[in-house]
C-alpha atoms as a PDB file:
ATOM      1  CA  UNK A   1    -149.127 -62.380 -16.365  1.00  0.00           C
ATOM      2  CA  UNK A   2    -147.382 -63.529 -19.313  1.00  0.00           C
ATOM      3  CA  UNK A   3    -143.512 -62.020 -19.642  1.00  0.00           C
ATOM      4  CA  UNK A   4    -141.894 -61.933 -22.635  1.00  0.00           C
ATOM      5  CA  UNK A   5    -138.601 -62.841 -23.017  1.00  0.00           C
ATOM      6  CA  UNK A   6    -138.009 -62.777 -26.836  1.00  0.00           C
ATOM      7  CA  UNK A   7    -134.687 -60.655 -27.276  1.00  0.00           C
ATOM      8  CA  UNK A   8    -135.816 -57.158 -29.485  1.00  0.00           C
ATOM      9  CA  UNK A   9    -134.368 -57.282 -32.675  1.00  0.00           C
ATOM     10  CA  UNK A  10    -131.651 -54.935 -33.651  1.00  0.00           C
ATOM     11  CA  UNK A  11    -133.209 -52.339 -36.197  1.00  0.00           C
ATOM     12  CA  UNK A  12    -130.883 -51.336 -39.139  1.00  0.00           C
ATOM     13  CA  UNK A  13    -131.282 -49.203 -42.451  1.00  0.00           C
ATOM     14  CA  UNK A  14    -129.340 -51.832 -44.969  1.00  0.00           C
ATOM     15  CA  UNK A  15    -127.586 -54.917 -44.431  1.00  0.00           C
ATOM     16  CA  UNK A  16    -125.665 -56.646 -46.960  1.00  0.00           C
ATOM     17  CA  UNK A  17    -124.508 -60.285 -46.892  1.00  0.00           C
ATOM     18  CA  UNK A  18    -122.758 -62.222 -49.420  1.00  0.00           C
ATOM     19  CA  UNK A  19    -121.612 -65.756 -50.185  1.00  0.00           C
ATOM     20  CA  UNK A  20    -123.758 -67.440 -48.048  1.00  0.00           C
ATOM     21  CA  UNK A  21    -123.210 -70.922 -50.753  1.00  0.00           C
ATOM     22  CA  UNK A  22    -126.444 -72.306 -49.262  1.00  0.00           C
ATOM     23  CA  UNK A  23    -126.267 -76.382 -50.775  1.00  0.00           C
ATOM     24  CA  UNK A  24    -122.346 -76.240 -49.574  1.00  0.00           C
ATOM     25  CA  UNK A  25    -120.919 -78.308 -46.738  1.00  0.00           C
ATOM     26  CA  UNK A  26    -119.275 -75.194 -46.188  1.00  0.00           C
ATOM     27  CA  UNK A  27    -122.056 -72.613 -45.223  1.00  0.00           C
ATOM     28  CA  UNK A  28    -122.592 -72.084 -41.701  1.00  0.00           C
ATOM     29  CA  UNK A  29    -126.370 -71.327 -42.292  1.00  0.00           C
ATOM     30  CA  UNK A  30    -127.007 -72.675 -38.616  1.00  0.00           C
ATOM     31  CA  UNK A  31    -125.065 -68.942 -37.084  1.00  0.00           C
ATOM     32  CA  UNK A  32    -126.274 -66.948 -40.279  1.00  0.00           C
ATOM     33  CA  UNK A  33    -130.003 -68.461 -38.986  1.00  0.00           C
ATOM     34  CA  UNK A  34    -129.435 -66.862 -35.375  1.00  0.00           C
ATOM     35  CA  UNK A  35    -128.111 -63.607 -37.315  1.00  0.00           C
ATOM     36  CA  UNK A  36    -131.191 -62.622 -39.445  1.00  0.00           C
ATOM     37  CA  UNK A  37    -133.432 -63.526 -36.108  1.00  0.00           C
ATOM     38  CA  UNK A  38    -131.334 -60.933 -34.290  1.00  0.00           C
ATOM     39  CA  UNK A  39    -131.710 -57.995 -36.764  1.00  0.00           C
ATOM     40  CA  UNK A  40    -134.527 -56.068 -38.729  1.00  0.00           C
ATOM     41  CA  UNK A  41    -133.139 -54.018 -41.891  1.00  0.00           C
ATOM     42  CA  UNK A  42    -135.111 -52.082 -43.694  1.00  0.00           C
ATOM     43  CA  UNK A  43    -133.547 -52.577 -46.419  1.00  0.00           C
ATOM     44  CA  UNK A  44    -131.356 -56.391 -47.149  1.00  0.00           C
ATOM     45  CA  UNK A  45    -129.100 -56.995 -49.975  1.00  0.00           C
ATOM     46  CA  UNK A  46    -128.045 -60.517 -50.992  1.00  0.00           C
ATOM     47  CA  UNK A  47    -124.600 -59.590 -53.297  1.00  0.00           C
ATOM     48  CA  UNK A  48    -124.478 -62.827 -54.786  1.00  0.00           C
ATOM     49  CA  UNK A  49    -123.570 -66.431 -54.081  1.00  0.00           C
ATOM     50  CA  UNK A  50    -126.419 -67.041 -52.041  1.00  0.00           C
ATOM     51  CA  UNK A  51    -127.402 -70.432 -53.558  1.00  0.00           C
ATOM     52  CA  UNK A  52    -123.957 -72.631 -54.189  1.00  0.00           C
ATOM     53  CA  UNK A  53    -125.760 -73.658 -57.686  1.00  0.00           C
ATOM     54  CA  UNK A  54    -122.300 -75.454 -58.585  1.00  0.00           C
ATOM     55  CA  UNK A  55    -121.867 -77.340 -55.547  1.00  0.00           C
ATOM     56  CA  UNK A  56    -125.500 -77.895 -55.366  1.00  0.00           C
ATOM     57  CA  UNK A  57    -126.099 -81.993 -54.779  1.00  0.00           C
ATOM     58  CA  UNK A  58    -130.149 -83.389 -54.231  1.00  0.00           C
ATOM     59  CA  UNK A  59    -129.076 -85.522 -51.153  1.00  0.00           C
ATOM     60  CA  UNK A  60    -127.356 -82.121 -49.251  1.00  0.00           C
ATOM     61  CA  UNK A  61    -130.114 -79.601 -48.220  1.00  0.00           C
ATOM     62  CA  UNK A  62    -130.052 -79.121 -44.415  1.00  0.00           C
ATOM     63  CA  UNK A  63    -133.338 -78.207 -42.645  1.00  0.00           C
ATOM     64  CA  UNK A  64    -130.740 -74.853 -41.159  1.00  0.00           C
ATOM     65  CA  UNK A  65    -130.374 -74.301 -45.260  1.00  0.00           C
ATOM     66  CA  UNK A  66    -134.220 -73.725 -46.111  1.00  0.00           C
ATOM     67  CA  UNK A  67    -134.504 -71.636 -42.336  1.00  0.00           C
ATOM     68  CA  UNK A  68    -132.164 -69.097 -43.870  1.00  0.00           C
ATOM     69  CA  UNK A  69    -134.161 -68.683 -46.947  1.00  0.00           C
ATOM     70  CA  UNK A  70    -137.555 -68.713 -44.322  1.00  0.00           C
ATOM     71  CA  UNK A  71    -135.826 -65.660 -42.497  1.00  0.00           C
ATOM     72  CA  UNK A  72    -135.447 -64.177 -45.773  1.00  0.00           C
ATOM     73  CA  UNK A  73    -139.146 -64.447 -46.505  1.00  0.00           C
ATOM     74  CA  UNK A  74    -139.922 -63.320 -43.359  1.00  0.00           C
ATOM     75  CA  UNK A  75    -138.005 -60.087 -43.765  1.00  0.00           C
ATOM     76  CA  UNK A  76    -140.307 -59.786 -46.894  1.00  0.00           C
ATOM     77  CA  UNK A  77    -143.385 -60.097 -44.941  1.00  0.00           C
ATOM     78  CA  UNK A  78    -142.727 -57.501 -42.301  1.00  0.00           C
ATOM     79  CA  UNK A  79    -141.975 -55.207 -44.978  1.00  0.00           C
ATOM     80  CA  UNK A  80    -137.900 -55.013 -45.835  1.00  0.00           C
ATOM     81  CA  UNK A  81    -136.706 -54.075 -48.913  1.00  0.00           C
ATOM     82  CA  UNK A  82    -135.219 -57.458 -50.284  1.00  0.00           C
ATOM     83  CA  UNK A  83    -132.105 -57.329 -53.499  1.00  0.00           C
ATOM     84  CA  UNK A  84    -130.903 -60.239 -54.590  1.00  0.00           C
ATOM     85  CA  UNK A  85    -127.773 -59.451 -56.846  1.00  0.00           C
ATOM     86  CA  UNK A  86    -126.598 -62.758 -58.736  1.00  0.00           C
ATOM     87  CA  UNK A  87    -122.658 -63.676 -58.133  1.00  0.00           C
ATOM     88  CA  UNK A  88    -120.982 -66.490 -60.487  1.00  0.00           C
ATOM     89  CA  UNK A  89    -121.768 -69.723 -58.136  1.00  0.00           C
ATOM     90  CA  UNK A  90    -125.829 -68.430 -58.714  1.00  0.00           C
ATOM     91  CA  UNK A  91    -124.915 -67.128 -62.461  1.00  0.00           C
ATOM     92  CA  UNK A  92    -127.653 -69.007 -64.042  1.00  0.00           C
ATOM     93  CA  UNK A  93    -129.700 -66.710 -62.234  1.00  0.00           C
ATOM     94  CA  UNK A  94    -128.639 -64.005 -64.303  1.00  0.00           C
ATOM     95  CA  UNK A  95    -131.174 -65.182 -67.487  1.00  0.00           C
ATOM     96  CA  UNK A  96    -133.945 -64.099 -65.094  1.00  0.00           C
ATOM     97  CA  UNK A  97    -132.826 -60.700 -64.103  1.00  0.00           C
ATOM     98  CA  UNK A  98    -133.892 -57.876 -63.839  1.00  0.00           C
ATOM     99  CA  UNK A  99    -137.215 -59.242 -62.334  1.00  0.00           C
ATOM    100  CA  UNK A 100    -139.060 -57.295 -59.438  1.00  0.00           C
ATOM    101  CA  UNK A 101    -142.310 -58.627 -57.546  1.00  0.00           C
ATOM    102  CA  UNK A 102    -143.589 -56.128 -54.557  1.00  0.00           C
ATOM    103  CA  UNK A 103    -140.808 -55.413 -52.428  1.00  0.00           C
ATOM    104  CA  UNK A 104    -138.160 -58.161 -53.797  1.00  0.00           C
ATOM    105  CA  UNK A 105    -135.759 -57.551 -56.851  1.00  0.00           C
ATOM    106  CA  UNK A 106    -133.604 -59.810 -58.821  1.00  0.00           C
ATOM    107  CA  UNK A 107    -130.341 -57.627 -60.096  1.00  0.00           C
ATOM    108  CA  UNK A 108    -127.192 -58.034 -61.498  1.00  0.00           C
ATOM    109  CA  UNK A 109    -125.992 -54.571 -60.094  1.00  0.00           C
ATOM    110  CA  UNK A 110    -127.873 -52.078 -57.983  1.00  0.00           C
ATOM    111  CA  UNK A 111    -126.976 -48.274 -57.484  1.00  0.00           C
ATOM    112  CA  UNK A 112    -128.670 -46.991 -54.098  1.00  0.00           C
ATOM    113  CA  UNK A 113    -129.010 -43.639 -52.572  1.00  0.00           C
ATOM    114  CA  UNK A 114    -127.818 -43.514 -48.654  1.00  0.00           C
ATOM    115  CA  UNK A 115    -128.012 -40.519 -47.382  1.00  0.00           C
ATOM    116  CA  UNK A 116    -127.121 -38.550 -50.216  1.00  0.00           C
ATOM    117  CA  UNK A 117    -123.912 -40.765 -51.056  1.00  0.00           C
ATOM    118  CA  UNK A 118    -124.396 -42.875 -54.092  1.00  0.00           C
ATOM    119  CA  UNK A 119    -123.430 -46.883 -53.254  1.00  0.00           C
ATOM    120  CA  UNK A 120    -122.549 -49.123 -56.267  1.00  0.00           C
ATOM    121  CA  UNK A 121    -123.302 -52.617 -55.244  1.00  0.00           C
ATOM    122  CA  UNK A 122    -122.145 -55.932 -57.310  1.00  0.00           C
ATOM    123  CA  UNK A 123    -120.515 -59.310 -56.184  1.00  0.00           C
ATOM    124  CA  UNK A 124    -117.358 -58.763 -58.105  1.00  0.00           C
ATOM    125  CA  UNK A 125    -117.070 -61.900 -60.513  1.00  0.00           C
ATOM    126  CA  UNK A 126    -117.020 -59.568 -63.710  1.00  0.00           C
ATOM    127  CA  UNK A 127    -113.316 -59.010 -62.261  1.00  0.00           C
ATOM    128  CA  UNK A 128    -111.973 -62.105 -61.806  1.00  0.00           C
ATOM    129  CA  UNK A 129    -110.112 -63.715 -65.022  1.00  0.00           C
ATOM    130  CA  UNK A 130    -110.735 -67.400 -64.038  1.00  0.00           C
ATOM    131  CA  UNK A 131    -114.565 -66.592 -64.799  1.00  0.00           C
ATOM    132  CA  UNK A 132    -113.678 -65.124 -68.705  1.00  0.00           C
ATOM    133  CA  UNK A 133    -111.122 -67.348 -69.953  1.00  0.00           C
ATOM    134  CA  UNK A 134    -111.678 -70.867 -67.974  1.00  0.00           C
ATOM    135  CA  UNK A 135    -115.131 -71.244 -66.290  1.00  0.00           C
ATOM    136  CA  UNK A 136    -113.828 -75.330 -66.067  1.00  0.00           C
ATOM    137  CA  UNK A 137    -111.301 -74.186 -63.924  1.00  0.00           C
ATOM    138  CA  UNK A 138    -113.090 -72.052 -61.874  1.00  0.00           C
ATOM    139  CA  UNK A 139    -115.530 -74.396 -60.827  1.00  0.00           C
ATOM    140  CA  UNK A 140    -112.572 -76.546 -60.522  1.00  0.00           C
ATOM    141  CA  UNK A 141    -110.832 -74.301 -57.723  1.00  0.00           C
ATOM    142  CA  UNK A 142    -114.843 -73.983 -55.793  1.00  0.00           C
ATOM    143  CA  UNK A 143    -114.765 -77.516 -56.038  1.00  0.00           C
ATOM    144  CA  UNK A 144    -111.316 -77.885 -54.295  1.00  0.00           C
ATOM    145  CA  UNK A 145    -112.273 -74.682 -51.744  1.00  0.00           C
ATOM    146  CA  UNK A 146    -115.400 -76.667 -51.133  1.00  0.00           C
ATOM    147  CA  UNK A 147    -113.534 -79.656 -50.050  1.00  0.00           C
ATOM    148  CA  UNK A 148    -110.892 -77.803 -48.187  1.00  0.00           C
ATOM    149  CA  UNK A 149    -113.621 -76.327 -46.194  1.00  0.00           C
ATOM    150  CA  UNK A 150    -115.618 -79.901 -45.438  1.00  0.00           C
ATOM    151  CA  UNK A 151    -111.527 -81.589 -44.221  1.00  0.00           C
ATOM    152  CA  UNK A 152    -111.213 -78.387 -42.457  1.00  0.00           C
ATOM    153  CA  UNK A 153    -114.330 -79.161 -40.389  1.00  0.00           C
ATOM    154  CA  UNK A 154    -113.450 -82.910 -40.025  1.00  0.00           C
ATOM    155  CA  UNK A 155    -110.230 -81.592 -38.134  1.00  0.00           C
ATOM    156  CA  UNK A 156    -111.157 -79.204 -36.307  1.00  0.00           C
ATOM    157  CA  UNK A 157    -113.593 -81.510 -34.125  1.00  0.00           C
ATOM    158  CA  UNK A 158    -110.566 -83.197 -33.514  1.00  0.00           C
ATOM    159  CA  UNK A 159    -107.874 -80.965 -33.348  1.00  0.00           C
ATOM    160  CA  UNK A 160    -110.602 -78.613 -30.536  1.00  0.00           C
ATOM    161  CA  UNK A 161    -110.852 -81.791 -28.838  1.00  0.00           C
ATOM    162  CA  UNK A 162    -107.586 -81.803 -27.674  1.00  0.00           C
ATOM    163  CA  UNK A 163    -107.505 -78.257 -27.031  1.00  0.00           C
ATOM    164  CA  UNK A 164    -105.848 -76.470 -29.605  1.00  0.00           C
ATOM    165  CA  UNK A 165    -107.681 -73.540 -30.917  1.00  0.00           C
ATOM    166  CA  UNK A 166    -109.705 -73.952 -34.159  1.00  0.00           C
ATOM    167  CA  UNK A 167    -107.519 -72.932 -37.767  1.00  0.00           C
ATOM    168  CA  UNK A 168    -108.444 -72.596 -41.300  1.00  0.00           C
ATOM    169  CA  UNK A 169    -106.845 -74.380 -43.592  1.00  0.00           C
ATOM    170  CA  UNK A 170    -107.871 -72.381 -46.439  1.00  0.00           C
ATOM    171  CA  UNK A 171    -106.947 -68.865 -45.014  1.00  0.00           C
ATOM    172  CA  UNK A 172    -103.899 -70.267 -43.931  1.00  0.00           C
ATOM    173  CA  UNK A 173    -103.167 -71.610 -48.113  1.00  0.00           C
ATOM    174  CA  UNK A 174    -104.073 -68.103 -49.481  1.00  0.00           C
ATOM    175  CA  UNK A 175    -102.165 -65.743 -47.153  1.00  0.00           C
ATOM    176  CA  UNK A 176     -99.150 -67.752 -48.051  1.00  0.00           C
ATOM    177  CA  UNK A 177     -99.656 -67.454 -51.536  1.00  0.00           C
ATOM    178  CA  UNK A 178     -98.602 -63.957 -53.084  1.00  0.00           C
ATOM    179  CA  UNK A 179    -100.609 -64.300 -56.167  1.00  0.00           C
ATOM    180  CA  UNK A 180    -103.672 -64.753 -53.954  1.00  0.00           C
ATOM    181  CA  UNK A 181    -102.844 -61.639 -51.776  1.00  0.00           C
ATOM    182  CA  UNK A 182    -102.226 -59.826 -55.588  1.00  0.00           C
ATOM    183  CA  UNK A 183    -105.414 -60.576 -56.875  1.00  0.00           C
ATOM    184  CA  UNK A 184    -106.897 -59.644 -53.532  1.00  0.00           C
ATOM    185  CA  UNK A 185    -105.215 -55.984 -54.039  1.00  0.00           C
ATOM    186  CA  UNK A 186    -105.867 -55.972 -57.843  1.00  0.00           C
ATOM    187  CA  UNK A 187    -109.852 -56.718 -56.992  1.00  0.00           C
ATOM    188  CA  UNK A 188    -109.961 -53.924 -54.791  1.00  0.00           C
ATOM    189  CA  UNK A 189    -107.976 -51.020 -56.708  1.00  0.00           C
ATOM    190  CA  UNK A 190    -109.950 -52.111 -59.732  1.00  0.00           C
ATOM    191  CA  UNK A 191    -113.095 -52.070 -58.118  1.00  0.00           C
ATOM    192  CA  UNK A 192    -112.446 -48.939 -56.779  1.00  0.00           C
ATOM    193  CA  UNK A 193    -110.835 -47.006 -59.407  1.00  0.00           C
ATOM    194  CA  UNK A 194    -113.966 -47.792 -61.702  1.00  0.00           C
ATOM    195  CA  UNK A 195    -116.470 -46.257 -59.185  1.00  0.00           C
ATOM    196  CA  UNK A 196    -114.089 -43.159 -58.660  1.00  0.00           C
ATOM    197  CA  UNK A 197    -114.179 -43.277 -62.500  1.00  0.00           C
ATOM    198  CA  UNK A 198    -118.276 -43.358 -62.207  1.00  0.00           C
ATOM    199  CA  UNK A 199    -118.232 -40.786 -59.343  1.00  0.00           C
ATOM    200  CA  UNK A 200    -120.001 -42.973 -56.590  1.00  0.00           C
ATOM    201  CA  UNK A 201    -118.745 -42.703 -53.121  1.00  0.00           C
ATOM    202  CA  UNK A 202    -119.371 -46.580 -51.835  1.00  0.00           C
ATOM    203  CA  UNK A 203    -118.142 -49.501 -53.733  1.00  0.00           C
ATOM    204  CA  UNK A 204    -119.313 -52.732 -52.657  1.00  0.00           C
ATOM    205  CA  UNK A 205    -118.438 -56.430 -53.423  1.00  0.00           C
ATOM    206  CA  UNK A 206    -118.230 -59.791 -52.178  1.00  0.00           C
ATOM    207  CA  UNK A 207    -117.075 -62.206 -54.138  1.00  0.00           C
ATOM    208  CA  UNK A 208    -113.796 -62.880 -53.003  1.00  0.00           C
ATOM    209  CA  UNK A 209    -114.772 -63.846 -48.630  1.00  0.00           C
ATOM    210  CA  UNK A 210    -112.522 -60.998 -47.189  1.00  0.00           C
ATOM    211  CA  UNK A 211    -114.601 -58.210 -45.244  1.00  0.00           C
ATOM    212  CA  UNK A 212    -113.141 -54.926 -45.055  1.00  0.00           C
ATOM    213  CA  UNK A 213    -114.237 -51.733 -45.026  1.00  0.00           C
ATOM    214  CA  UNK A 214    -111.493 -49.108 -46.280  1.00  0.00           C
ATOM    215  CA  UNK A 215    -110.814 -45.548 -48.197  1.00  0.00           C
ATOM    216  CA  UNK A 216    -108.911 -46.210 -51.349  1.00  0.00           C
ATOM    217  CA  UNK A 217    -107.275 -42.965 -53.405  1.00  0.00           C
ATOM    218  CA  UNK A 218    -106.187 -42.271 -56.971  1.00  0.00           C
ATOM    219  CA  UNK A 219    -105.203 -39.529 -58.722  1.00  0.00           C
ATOM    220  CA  UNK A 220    -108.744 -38.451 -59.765  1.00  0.00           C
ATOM    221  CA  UNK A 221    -110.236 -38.766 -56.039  1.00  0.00           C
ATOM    222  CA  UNK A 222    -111.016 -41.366 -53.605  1.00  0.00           C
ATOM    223  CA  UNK A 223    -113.940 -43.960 -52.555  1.00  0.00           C
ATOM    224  CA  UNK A 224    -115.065 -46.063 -49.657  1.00  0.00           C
ATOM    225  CA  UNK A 225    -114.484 -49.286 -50.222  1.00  0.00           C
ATOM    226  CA  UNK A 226    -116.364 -52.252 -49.094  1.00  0.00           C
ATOM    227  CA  UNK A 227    -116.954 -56.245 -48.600  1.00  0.00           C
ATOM    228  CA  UNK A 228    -119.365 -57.888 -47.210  1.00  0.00           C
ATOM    229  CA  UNK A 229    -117.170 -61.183 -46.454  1.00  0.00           C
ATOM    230  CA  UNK A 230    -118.749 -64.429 -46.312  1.00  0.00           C
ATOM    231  CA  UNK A 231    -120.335 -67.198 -45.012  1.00  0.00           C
ATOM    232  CA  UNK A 232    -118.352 -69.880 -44.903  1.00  0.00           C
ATOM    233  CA  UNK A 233    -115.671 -68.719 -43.332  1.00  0.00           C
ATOM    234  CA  UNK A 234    -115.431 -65.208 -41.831  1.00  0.00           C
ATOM    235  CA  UNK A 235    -119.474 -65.034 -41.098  1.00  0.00           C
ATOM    236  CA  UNK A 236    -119.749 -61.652 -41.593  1.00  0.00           C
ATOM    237  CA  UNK A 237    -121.917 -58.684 -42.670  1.00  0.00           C
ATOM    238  CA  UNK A 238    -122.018 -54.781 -43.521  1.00  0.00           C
ATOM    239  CA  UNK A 239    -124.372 -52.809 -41.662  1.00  0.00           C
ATOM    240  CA  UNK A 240    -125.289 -49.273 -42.030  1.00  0.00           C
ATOM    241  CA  UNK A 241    -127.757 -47.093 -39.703  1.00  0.00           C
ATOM    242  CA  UNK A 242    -127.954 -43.846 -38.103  1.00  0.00           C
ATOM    243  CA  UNK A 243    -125.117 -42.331 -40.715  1.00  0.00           C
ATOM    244  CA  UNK A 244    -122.690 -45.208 -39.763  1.00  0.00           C
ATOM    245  CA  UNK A 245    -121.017 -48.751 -41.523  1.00  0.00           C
ATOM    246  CA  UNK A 246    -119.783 -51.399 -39.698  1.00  0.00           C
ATOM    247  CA  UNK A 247    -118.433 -54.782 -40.836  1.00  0.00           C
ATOM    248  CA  UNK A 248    -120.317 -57.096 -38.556  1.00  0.00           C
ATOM    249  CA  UNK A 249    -118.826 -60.450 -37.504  1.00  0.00           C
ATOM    250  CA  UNK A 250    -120.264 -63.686 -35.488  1.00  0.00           C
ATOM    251  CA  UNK A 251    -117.508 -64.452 -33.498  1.00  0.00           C
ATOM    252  CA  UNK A 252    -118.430 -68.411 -33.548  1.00  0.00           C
ATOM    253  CA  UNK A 253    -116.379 -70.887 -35.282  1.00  0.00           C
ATOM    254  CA  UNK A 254    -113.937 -67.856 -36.808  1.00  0.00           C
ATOM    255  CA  UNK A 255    -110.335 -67.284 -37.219  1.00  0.00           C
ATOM    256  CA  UNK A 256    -109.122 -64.034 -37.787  1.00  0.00           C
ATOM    257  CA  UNK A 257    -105.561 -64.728 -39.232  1.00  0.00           C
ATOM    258  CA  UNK A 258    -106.639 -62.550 -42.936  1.00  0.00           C
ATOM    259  CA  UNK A 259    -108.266 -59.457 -41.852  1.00  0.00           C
ATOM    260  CA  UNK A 260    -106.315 -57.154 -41.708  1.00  0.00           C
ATOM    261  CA  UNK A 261    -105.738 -54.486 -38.687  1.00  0.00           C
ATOM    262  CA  UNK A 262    -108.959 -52.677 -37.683  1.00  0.00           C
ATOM    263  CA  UNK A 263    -110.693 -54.468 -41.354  1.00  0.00           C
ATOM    264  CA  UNK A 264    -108.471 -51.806 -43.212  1.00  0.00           C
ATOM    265  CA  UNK A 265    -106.144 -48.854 -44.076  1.00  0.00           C
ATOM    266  CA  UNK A 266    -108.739 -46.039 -43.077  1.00  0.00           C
ATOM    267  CA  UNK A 267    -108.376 -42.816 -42.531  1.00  0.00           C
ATOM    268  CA  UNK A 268    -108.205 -41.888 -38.877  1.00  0.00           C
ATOM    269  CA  UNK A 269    -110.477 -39.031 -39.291  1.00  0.00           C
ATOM    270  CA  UNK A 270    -113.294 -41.575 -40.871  1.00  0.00           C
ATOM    271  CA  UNK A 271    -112.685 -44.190 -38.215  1.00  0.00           C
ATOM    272  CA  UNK A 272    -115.381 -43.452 -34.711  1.00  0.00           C
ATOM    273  CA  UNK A 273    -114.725 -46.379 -32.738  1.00  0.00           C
ATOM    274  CA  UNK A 274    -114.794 -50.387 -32.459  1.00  0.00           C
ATOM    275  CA  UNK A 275    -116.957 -52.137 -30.445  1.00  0.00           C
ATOM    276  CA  UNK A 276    -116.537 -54.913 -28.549  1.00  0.00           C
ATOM    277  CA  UNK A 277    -120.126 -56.413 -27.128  1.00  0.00           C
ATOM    278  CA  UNK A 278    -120.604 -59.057 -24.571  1.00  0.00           C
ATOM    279  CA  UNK A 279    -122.754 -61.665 -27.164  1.00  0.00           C
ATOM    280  CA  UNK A 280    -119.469 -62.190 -29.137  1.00  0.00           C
ATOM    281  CA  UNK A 281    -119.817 -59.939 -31.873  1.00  0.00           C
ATOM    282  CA  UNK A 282    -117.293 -57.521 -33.109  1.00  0.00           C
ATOM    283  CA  UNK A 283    -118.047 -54.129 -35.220  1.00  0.00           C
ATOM    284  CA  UNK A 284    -115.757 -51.315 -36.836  1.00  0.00           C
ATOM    285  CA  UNK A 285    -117.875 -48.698 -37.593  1.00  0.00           C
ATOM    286  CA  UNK A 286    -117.092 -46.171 -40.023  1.00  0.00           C
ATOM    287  CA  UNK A 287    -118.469 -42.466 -40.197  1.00  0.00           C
END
């Protein structure tokens, strides 16, 4: 008698991932691997910076880099739903889109139905100024991040080997910097004041690697805002089923020194619970 001991996949209605940079020292495509193997959406949205396109070198491709992308197929295979929105490291992407083949899309922006609610889904480069007026200097500053990221790594195999606990460089750079934390605040209320503007009730980004899941209020009504984080450095995720989101986070090789407490200001009455599980992951789920 043969047992099976594969692990069941946990079944969701939508996940959404962003900044994965696949071709970037900096994507940990070996945990995002175990993630997709673990889950089964019906319904997966890629919110740009998938592909690192301007980090991209020929002589870095990890075998762990074209697994993610066989997951992704995969998912197509058994049926899911599959978006991929284009973000600014994948913008050359963009002369392609809108282009649809069975159950995959290529989209700059994508307006879904959950439940009733309306979601407005984009990565979030059309708000950042370094992409309008210097595109040199943008690529510049993913250049730097990029390298910050690969010294990072160097010494923290070091640094765990004599048993301090791992840091980020990188997180550590842009909390201390206040225009950082601005543009951070500015990306958000902007984001969110245009879809109160638009009258959806979800707003959600990636582009700038800072999960969070919050309510944000203006004078002409309010909106639930959302990011999906990254994969680089917070290896995170949204998920949504049964009525519920929650930011989902592999608890491997992260420091949690820029999210801030309970991955927002919510509203007490919105927040259900947080969940602590036993395979290190962490979720704040949202009603």
């Amino acid at each position: 008698m043969k047992v099976n001991n594969q692990k069941k996949r946990r079944e969701a209605d939508l996940i959404i991932i962003s900044d994965v940079h696949l071709g970037s020292y900096g994507c940990h495509s070996e945990e995002l691997v175990k993630y997709l193997k673990s889950v089964r959406p019906k319904t997966l949205v890629l919110n740009g910076d998938l592909l690192d396109i301007w980090q991209f070198k020929k002589y870095y491709w990890p075998e762990t880099h074209m697994e993610v992308l066989k997951c992704i197929l995969g998912m197509l295979s058994n049926g899911t739903s599959v978006y991929y929105l284009t973000g600014n490291h994948d913008e050359m992407l963009r002369k392609f889109s809108p282009f649809g083949l069975g159950n995959f899309q290529l989209l700059d922006k994508l307006v879904l139905n959950i439940d009733g609610k309306k979601a407005w889904i984009f990565h979030g480069d059309v708000f950042d100024v370094t992409m309008h007026y210097s595109k040199f200097v943008a690529k510049l500053g993913g250049k730097g991040y990029n390298f910050l990221i690969l010294l990072n790594k160097w010494v923290n195999a070091v640094w765990m080997r004599m048993g301090h606990e791992r840091m980020s460089f990188s997180r550590r750079i842009k909390n201390g910097v206040k225009s950082a934390v601005k543009f951070v605040s500015n990306f958000e209320m902007t984001a969110s004041d245009l879809a109160i503007e638009k009258g959806y009730d979800y707003v959600i980004c990636g582009h700038i690697h800072r999960p969070n899941i919050k309510k944000i209020t203006n004078s002409n009504g309010s909106v639930i805002y959302m990011n999906s984080g990254d994969w680089v450095e917070h290896l995170s995720a949204l998920e949504y089923k049964d009525g519920k989101w929650s930011v989902y986070q592999h608890m491997s090789d992260v420091v949690f020194d820029d999210i801030p407490d309970s991955f927002g200001i919510f509203d007490d009455s919105l927040v259900s619970e947080t969940l602590h599980t036993s395979n290190g992951q962490v979720y704040q789920e949202l009603q």
